[in-house]
N, C-alpha and C. Protein backbone atom coordinates (compact mmCIF):
# COMPACT_ATOMS: atom_id res chain seq x y z
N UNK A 1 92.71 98.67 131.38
CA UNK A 1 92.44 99.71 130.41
C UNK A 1 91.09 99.41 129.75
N UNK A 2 90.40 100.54 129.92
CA UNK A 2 89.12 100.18 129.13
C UNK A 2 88.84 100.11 127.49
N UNK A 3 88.08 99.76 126.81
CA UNK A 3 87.64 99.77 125.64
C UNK A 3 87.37 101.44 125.08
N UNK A 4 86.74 102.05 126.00
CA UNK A 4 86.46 103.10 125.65
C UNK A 4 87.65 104.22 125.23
N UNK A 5 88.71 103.98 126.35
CA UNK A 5 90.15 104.34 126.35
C UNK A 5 90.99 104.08 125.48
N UNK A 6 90.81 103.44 124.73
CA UNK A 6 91.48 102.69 123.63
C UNK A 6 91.08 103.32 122.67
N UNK A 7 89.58 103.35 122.22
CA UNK A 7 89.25 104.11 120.93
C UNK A 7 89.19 105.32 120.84
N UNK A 8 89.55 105.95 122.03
CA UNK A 8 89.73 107.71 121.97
C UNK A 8 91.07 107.49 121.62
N UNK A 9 91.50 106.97 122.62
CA UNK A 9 93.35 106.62 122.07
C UNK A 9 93.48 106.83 120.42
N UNK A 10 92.89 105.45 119.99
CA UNK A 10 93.57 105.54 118.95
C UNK A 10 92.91 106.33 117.41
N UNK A 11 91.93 106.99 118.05
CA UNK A 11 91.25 107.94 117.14
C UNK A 11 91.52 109.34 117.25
N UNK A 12 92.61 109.27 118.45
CA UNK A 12 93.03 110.87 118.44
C UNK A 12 94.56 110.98 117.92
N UNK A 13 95.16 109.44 117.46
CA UNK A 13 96.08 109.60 116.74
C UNK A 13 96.39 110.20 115.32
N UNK A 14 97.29 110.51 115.23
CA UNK A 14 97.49 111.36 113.66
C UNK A 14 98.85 110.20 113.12
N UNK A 15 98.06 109.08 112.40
CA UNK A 15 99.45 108.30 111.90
C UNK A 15 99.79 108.45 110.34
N UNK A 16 100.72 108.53 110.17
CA UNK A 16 101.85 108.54 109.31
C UNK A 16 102.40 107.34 109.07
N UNK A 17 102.34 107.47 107.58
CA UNK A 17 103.31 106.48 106.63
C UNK A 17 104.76 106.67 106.53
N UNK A 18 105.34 105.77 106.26
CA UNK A 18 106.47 105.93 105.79
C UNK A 18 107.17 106.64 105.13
N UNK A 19 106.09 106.86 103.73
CA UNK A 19 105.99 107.81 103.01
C UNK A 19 105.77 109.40 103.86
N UNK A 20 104.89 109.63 104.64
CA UNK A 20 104.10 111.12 105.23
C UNK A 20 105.67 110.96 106.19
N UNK A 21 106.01 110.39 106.68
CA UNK A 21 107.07 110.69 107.73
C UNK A 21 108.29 111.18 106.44
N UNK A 22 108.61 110.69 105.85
CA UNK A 22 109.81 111.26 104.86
C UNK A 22 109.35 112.54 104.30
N UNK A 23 107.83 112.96 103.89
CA UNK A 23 107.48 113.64 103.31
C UNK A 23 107.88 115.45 104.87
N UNK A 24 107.34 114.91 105.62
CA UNK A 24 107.66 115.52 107.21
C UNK A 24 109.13 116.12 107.32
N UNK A 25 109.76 115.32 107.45
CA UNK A 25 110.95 115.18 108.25
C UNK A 25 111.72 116.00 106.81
N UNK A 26 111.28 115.98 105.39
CA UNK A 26 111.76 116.29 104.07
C UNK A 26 113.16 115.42 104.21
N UNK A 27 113.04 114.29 104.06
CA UNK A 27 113.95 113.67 103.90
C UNK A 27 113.71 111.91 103.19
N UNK A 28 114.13 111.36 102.75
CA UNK A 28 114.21 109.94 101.72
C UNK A 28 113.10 108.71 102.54
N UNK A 29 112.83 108.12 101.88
CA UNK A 29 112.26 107.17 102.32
C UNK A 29 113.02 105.68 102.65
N UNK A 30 114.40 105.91 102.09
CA UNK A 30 115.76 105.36 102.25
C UNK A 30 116.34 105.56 103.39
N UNK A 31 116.37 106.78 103.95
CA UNK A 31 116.76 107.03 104.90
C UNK A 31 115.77 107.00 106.37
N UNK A 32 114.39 106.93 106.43
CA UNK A 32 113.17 106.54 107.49
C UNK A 32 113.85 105.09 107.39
N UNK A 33 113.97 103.94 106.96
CA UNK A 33 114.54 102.43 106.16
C UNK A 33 115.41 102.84 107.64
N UNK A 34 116.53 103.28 107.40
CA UNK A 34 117.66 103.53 107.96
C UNK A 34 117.93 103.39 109.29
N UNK A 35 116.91 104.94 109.77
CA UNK A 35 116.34 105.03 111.02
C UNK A 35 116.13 103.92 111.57
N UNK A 36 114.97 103.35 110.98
CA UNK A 36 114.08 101.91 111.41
C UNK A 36 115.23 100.91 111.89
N UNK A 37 116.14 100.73 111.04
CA UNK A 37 116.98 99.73 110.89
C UNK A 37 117.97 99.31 112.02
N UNK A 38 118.53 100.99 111.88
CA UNK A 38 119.23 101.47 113.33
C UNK A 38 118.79 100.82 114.78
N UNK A 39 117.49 101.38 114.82
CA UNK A 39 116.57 101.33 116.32
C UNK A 39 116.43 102.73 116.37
N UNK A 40 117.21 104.08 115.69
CA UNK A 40 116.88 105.09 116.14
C UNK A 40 116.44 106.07 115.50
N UNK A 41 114.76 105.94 115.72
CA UNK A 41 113.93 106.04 114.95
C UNK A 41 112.33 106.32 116.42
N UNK A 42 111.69 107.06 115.80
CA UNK A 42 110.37 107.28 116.70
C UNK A 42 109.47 106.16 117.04
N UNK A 43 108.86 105.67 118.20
CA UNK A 43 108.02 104.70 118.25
C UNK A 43 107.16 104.72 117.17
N UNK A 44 106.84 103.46 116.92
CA UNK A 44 106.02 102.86 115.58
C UNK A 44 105.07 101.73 116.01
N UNK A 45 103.97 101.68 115.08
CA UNK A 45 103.29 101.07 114.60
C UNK A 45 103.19 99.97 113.88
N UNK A 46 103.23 98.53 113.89
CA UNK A 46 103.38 97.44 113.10
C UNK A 46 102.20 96.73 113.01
N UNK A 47 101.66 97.43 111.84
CA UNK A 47 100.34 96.81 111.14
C UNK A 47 99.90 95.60 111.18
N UNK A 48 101.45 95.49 109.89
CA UNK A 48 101.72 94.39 108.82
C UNK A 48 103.43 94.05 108.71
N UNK A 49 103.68 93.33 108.30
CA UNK A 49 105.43 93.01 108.06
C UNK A 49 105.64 94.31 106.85
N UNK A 50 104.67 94.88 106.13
CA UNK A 50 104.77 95.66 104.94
C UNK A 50 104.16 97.49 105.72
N UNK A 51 103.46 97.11 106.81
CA UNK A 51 102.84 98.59 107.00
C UNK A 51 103.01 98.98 108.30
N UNK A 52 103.85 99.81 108.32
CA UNK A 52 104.35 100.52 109.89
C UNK A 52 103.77 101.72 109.73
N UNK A 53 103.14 102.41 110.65
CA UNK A 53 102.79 103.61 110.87
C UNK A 53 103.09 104.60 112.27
N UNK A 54 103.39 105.66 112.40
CA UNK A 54 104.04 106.56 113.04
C UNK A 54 102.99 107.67 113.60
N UNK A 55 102.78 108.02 115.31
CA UNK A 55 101.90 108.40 115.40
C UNK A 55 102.61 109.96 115.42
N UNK A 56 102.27 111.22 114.89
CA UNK A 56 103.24 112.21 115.07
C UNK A 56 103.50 113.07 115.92
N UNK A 57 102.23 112.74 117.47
CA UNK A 57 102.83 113.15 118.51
C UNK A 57 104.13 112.72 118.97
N UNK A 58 104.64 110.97 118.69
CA UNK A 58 106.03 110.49 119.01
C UNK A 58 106.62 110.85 118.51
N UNK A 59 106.23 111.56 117.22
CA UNK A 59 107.53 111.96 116.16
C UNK A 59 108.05 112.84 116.42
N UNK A 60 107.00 114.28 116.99
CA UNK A 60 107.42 115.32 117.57
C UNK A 60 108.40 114.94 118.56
N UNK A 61 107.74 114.00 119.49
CA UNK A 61 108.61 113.93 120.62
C UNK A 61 109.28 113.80 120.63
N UNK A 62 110.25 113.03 119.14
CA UNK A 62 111.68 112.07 118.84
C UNK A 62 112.48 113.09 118.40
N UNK A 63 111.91 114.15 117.82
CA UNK A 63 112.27 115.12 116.94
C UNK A 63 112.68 115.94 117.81
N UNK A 64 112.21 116.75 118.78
CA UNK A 64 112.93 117.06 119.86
C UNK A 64 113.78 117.18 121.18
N UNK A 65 113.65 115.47 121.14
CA UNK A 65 114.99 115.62 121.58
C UNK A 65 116.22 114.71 120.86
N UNK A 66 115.73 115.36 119.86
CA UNK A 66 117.26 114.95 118.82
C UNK A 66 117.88 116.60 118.79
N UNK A 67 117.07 117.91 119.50
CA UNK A 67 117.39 119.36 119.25
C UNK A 67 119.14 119.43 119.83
N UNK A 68 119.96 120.18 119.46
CA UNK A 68 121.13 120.23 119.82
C UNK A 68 121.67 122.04 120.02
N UNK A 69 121.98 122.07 121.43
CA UNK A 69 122.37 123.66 121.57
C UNK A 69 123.05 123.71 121.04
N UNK A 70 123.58 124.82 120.36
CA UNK A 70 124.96 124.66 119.81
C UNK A 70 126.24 125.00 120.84
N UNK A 71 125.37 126.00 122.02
CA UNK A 71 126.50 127.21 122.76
C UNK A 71 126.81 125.71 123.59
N UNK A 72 126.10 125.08 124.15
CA UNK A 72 126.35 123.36 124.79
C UNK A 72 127.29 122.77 124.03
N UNK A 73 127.54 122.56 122.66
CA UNK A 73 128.31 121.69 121.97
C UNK A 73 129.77 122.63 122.07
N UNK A 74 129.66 123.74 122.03
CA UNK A 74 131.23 124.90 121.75
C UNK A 74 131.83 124.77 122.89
N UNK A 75 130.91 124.74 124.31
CA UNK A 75 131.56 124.43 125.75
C UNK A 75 131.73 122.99 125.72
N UNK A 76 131.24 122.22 125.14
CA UNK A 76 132.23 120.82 125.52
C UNK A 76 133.46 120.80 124.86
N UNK A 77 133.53 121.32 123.70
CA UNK A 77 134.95 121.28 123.07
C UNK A 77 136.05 122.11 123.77
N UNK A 78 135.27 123.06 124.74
CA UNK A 78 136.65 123.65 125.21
C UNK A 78 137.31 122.35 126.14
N UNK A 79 136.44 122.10 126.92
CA UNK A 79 136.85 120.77 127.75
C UNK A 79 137.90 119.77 127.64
């Protein structure tokens, strides 16, 4: 991987705090904690032991396929 590849990489990222991801998702910063804690949670960023950051193309990506049909969930229960 080149050098050059790397800094487009990581200059075409859009990262997010802990904070911007709770602020996102409109949900606690207790609960991102949670996620993290779990394992199930969007690929991350580890700065620092104190600064994780979230790039929000993964987030999107995590975010959709957490999507749930519903007419999928009503046909398994007939089952």
């Amino acid at each position: 991987m080149s050098y050059c590849y790397i800094l487009v990489k990581v200059f075409s990222m859009q990262l997010m705090s802990i904070e911007d991801l709770a602020a996102y998702m409109d949900d606690s910063k207790r609960t991102i904690y949670k996620y993290i804690a779990s394992g199930d949670c969007p690929p991350y960023i580890r700065i620092s032991a104190k600064n994780i950051k979230f790039d929000r193309a993964d987030v999107d990506a995590w975010l959709e396929s957490k999507k749930v049909d519903p007419k999928e969930m009503k046909e398994r229960k007939k089952k």
